[in-house]
Structure formats: structure tokens, C-alpha cells
Protein backbone atom coordinates (compact mmCIF):
# COMPACT_ATOMS: atom_id res chain seq x y z
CA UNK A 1 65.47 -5.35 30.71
CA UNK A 2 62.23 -3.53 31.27
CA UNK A 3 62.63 -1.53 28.23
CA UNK A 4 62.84 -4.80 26.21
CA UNK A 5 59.70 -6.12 28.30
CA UNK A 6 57.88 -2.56 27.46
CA UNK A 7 58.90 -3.46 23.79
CA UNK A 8 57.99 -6.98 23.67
CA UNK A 9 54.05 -5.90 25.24
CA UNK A 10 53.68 -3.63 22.61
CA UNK A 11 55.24 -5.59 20.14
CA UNK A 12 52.33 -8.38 21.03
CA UNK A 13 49.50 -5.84 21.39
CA UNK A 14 50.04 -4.53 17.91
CA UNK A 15 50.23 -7.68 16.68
CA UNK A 16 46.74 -8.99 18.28
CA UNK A 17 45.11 -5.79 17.34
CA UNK A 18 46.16 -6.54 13.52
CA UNK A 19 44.82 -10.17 13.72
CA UNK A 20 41.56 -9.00 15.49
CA UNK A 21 41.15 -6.23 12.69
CA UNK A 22 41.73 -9.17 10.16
CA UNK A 23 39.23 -11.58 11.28
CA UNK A 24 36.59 -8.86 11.55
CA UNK A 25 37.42 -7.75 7.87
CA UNK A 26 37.27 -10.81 7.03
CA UNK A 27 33.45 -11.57 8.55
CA UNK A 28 32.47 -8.61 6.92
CA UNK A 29 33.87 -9.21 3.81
CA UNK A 30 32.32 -12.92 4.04
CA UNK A 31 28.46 -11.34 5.64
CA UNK A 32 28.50 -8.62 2.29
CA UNK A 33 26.80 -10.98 -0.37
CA UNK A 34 24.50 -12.10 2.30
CA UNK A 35 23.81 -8.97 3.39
CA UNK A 36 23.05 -7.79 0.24
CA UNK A 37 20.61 -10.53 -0.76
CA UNK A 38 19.03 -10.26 2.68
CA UNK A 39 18.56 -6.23 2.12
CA UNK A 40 17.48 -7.03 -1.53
CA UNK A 41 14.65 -9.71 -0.43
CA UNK A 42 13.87 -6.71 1.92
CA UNK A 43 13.20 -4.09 -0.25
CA UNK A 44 11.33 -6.23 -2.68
CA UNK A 45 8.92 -7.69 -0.44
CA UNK A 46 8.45 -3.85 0.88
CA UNK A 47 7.89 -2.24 -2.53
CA UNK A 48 5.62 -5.25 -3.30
CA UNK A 49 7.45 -7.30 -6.28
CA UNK A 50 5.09 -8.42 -8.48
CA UNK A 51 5.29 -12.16 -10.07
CA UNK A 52 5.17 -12.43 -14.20
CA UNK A 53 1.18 -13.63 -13.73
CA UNK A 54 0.44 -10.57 -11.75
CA UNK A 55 2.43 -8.33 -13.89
CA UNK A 56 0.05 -9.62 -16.74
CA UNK A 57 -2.83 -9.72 -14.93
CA UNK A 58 -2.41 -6.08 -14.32
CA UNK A 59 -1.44 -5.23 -17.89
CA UNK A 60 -4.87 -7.09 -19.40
CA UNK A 61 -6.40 -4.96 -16.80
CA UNK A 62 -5.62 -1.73 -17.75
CA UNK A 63 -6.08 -3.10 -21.30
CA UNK A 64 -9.53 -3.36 -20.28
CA UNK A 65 -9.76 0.05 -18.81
CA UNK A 66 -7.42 1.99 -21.21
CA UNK A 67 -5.61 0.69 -24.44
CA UNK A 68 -3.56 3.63 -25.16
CA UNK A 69 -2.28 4.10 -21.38
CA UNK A 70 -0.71 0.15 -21.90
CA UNK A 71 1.69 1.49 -24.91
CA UNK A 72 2.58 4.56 -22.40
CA UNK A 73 3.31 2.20 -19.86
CA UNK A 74 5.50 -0.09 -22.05
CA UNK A 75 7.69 3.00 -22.97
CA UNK A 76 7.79 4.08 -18.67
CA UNK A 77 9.29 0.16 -18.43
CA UNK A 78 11.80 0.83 -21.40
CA UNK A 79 12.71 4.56 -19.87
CA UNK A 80 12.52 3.95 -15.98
CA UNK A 81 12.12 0.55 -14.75
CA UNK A 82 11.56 1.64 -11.58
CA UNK A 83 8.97 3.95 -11.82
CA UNK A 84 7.06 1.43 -14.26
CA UNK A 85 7.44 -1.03 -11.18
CA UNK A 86 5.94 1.24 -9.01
CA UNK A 87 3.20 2.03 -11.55
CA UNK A 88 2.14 -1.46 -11.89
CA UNK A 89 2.04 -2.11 -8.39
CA UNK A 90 -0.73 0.68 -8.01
CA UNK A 91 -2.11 -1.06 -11.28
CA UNK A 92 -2.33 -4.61 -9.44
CA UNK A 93 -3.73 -3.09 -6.20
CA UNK A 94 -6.41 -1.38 -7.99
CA UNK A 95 -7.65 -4.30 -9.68
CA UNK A 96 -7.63 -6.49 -6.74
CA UNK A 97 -9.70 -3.74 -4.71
CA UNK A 98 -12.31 -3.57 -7.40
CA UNK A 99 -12.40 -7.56 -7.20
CA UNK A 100 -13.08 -6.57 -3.64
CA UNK A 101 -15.81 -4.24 -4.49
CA UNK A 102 -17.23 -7.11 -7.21
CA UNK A 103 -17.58 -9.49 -4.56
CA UNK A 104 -18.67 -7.66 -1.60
CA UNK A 105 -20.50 -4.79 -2.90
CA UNK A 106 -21.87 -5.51 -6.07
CA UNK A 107 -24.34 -2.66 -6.10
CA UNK A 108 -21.12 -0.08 -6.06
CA UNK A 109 -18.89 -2.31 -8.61
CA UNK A 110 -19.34 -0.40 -12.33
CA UNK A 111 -19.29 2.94 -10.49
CA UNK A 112 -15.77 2.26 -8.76
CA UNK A 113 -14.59 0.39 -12.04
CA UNK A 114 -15.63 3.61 -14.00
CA UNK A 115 -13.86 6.05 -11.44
CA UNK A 116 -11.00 4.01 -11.84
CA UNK A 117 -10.76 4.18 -16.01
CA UNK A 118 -11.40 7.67 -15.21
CA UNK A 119 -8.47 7.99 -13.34
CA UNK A 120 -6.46 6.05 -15.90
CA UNK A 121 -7.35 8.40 -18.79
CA UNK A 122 -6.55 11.14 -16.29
CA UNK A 123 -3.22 10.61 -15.99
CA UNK A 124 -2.29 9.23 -19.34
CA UNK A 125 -3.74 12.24 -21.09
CA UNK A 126 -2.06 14.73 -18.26
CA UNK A 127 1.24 13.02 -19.58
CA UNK A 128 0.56 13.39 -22.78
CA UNK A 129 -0.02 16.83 -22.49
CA UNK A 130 3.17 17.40 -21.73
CA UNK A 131 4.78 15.64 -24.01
CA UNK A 132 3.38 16.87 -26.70
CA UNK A 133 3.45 19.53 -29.32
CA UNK A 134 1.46 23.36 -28.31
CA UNK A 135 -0.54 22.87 -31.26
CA UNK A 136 -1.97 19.64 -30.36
CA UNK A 137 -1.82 20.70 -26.28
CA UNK A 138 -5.75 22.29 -26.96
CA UNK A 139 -7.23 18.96 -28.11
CA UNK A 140 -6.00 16.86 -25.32
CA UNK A 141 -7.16 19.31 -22.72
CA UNK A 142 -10.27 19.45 -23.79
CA UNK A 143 -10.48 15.58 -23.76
CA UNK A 144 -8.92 15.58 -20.07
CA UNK A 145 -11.55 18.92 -19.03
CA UNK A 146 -14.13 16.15 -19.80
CA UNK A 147 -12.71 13.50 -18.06
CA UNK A 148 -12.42 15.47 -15.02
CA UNK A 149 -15.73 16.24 -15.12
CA UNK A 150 -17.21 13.02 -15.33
CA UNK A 151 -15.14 11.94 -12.40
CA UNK A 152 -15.77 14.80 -10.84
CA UNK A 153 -19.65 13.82 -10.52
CA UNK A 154 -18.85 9.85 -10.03
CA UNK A 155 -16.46 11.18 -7.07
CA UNK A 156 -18.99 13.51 -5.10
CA UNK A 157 -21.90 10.45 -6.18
CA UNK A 158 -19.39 8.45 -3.90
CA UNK A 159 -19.11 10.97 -0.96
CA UNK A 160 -22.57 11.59 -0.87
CA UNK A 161 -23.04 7.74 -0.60
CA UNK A 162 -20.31 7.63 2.41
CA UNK A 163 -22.00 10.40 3.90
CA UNK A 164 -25.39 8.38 4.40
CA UNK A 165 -24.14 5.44 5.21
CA UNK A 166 -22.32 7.53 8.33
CA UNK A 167 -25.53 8.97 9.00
CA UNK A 168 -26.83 5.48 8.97
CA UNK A 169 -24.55 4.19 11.11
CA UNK A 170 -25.03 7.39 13.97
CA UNK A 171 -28.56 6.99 13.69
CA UNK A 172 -27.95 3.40 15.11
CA UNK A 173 -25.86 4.62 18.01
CA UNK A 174 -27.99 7.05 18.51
CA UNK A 175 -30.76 4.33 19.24
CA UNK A 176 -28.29 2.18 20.93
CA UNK A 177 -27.56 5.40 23.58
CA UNK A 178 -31.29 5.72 23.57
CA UNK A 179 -32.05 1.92 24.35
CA UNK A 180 -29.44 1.69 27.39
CA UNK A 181 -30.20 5.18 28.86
CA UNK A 182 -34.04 3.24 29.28
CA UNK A 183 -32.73 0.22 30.37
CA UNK A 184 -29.98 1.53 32.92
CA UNK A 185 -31.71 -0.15 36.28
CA UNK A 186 -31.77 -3.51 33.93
CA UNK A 187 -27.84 -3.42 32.73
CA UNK A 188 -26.76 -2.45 36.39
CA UNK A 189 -28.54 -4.80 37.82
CA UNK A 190 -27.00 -7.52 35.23
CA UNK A 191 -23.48 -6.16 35.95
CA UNK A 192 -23.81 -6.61 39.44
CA UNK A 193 -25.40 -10.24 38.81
CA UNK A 194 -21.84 -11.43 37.21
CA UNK A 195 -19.69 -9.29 39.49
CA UNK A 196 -21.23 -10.93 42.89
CA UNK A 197 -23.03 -14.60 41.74
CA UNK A 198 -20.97 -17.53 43.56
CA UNK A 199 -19.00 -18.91 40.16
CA UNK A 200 -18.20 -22.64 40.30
CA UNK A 201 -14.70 -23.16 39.08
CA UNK A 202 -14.82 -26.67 38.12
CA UNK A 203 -18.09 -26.05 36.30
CA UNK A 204 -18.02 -28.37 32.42
């Protein structure tokens, strides 16, 4: 009798842990498309998708900058879709930084839009170098040594410009530090005003 009771428990056990195992599978089974659109929307929004309109927004762009680097990135989408994705993201940022540079520094604009063709023509002749036959591998290296040097001159223009607005901005402090080590009695005196006056709560 207890033998058939020991039987009958694990007869019922077995059986639960089957259904349990079932329904789970089945959530899971039911959750995977979801899941996979949710991780999907994910990874878009993280690599930064961009709509058709920016895609050719950032095409005409480097149109603008570079002509030849638009065919070499129509033959990236055709070989690697990915890494053309990835390429026009960069593509899209940089235009909307120069836009930034447009409207809030003006005075800086055609230098940053210059580095940036610069930049273009960097890499699409560095690709092309390697791509292409010995004999014509002199040519473009020459035409990339002279790129790099014009960049080279726009980029250090650029740090030197950094550099004095930093020493602008210490020179300020400096004057600051200088203006409240004179006025110390003054800025005490006002601390201890707020910390001790009588403050009505109810005040409008």
C-alpha cells in the first residue's frame, strides 16, 4: 500500500514537472518574436538608424565635400551593408555638427567644413591606395602626402585657437580669485547676512 502511494507521488510529480516545463516552453516560444523585435528596435536606436531623408541628406553632403568618395561609398553599401551604415552615420553626424558650427560660430565655419573634406579625401584616397595597382600606388600618395599636410596646418590652426580661448577663460578665473580674495570681509559678511536674518515663511 505505501509502495503504491510512493508510486502514485511520483507518478504526479513527474507529471506536474512536465506540464510546468510545457507552459514555460511555451511562453518562451510565444515572448521569441517579441523579443526579437524589442532587441532589434534596441540595437537600431543604439547604432543610430538613419531615416531615407537623412540617408540623403548625408549623401548630397559628402557630394558637396567629395564626389569620388560618394561612388566608394555606394560600392561599401553593395559589399558590407553594415559598415556603409556605420559610415553614414559618422557622415550625418558630421554634417549636423558643422550646422552647429554655421550657426553658433560662424567665424570658425569654412575652417571646420574644410578640415572635414580634408578628412574625407583622407580616407577615400588611403582606401584607394590599397586597392589599387603598385604602379599607380605613387600618384595617390602623393595626392594623400598633400592632403595631410593641409590638414595638418588647419588642425594645429585649431589647437592653437583652443589653446587661447583656455587661456582666456583662466585669465578670467584668475580675476575672479583676485576679485573675492579683495572682497573676503564683504562675501563673509553677506554669507552670514542669509545664514542668521529672521526669514518670514509666509512671505509672497
Amino acid at each position: 500500500m505505501k509502495r503504491s502511494i510512493i508510486y502514485l507521488l511520483v507518478f504526479i510529480f513527474i507529471a506536474m514537472t512536465t506540464i510546468v516545463n510545457g507552459q514555460i516552453n511555451i511562453r518562451k516560444n510565444r515572448s521569441q518574436p517579441q523579443d526579437r523585435t524589442r532587441i532589434k528596435q534596441r540595437i537600431d536606436r543604439l547604432a543610430g538608424r538613419l531615416s531615407p531623408e537623412q540617408e540623403q541628406q548625408a549623401l548630397e553632403f559628402l557630394n558637396q565635400l567629395d564626389p569620388p568618395s560618394v561612388k566608394q561609398l555606394q560600392e561599401l553599401e553593395s559589399s558590407n551593408p553594415e559598415a556603409y551604415k556605420r559610415r553614414i552615420l559618422l557622415i550625418f553626424r558630421e554634417m549636423k555638427k558643422l550646422q552647429a558650427f554655421e550657426d553658433e560660430e560662424p567665424e570658425l565655419y569654412d575652417r571646420k567644413r574644410k578640415m572635414t573634406q580634408l578628412e574625407v579625401k583622407e580616407k577615400r584616397l588611403a582606401s584607394e591606395y590599397k586597392n589599387t595597382a603598385e604602379d599607380e600606388k605613387p600618384q595617390i600618395l602623393g595626392e594623400l602626402r598633400s592632403v595631410l599636410d593641409e590638414l595638418f596646418d588647419l588642425r594645429e590652426l585649431d589647437r592653437r585657437d583652443q589653446i587661447a580661448k583656455m587661456e582666456q577663460r583662466l585669465e578670467k578665473l584668475r580675476q575672479t580669485l583676485q576679485e573675492r580674495a579683495e572682497n573676503k570681509q564683504q562675501i563673509i559678511d553677506h554669507r552670514i547676512n542669509m545664514l542668521t536674518q529672521n526669514r518670514d515663511e509666509l512671505r509672497w
